[in-house]
Protein backbone atom coordinates (compact mmCIF):
# COMPACT_ATOMS: atom_id res chain seq x y z
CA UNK A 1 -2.47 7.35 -14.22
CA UNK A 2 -1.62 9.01 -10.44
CA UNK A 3 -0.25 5.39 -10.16
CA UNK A 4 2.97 5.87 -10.98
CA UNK A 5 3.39 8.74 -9.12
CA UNK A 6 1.82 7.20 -5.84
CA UNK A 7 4.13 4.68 -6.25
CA UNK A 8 7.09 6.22 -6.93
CA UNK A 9 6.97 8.49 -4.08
CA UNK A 10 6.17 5.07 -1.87
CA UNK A 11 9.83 3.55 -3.46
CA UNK A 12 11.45 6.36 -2.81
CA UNK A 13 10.42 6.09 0.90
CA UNK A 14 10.97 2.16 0.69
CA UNK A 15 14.43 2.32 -0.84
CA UNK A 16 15.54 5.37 1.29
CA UNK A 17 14.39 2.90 4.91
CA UNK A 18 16.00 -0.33 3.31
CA UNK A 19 19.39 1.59 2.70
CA UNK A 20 19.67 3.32 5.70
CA UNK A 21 19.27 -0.04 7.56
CA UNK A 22 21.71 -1.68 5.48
CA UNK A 23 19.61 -4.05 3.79
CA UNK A 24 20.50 -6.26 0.60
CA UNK A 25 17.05 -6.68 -0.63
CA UNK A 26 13.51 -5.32 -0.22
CA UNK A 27 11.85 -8.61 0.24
CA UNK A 28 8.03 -7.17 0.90
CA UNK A 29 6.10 -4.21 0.82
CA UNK A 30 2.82 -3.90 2.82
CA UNK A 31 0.41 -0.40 1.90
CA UNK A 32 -3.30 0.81 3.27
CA UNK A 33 -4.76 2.58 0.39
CA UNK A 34 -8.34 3.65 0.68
CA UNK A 35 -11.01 3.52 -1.59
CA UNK A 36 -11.41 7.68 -2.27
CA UNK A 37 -8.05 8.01 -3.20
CA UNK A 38 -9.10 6.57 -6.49
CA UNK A 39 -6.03 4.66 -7.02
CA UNK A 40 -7.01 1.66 -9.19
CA UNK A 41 -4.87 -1.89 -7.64
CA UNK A 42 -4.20 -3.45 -10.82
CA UNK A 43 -2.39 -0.19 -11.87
CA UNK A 44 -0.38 0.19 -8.38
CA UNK A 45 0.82 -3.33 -8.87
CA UNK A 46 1.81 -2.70 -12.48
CA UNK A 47 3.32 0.87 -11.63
CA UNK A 48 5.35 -1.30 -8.87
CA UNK A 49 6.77 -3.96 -11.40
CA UNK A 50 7.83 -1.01 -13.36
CA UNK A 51 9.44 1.23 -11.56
CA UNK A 52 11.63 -1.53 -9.23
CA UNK A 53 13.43 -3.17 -12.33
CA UNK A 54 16.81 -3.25 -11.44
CA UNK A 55 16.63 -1.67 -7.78
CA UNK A 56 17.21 -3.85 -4.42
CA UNK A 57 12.85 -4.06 -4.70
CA UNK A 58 12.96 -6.12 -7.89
CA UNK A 59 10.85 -9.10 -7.01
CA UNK A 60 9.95 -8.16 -3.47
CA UNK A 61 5.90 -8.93 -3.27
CA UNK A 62 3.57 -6.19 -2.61
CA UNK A 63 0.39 -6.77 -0.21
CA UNK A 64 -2.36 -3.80 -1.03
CA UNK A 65 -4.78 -3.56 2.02
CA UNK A 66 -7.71 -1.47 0.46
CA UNK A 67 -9.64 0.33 2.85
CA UNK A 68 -13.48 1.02 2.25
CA UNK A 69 -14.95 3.83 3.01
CA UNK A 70 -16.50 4.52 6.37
CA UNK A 71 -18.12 7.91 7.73
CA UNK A 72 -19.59 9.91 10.91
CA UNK A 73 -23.07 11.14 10.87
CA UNK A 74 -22.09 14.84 12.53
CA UNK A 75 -26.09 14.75 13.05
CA UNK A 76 -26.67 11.46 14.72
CA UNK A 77 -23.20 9.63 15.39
CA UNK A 78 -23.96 6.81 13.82
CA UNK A 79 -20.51 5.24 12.21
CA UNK A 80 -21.19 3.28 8.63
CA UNK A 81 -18.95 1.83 5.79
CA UNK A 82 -20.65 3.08 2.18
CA UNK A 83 -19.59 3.24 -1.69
CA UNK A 84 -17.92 5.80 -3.37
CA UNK A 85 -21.13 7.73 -4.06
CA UNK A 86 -23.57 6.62 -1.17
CA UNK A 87 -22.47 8.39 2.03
CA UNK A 88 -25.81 9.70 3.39
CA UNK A 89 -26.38 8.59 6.83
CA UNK A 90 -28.42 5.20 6.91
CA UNK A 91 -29.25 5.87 10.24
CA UNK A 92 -31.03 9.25 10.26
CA UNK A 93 -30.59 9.90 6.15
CA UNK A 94 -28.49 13.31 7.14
CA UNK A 95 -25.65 14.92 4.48
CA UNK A 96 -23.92 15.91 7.25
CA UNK A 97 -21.16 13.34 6.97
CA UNK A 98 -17.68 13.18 7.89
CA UNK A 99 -15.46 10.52 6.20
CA UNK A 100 -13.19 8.76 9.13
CA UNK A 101 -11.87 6.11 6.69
CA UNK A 102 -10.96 5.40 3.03
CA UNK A 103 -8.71 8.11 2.12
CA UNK A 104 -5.60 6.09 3.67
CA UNK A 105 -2.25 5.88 1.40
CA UNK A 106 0.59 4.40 3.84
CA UNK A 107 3.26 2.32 4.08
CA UNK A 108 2.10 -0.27 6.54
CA UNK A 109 5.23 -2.82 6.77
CA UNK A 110 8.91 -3.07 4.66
CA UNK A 111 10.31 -6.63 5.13
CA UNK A 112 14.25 -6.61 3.80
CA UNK A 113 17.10 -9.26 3.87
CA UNK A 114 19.82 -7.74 6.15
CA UNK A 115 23.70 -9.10 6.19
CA UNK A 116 24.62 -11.49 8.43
């Protein structure tokens, strides 16, 4: 389960940015993950409960943006979403592919409570 460990390194960053601005509370946590990485959602959102019992991100909701795939014929040009397992150019039917999208795993937004 590379859950955990995706997520854990995503608190660490999250925690780390909400302390350093002072904050009281992690109120929301926005990520881009992309389809190749593999990373099932159920199991980032249950590695997320998990691991921010009893930190200032207990309770804070977590929005999970997947990204589909989408390559570059390096034949033709053509630009086309596709599965996991389907990336031959529709266009011209070429291997030559390059993926542009779907291997995304960032930290998009961090909403917090700050003091007054």
């Amino acid at each position: 389960m590379h859950e955990l460990g995706i997520m854990t390194g995503v608190m660490d960053a999250v925690t780390k940015t909400a302390q350093d601005a002072g904050a009281l509370k992690v109120l929301k946590v926005t990520l881009s993950v992309g389809v190749m990485t593999e990373a099932i959602e159920d199991a980032l959102r249950f590695a997320f409960e998990a691991i921010t019992e009893g930190t200032i991100c207990e309770g804070a909701e977590l929005v999970i943006n997947m990204v589909q795939p989408r390559s570059r014929c390096l034949e033709c040009g053509a630009e086309y979403e596709h599965d996991r397992f389907h990336v031959l150019c529709p266009a011209c039917g070429s291997f030559a592919t390059e993926l542009i999208a779907g291997r995304e795993l960032q930290i998009d937004s961090i909403e917090v409570d700050l003091p007054d």
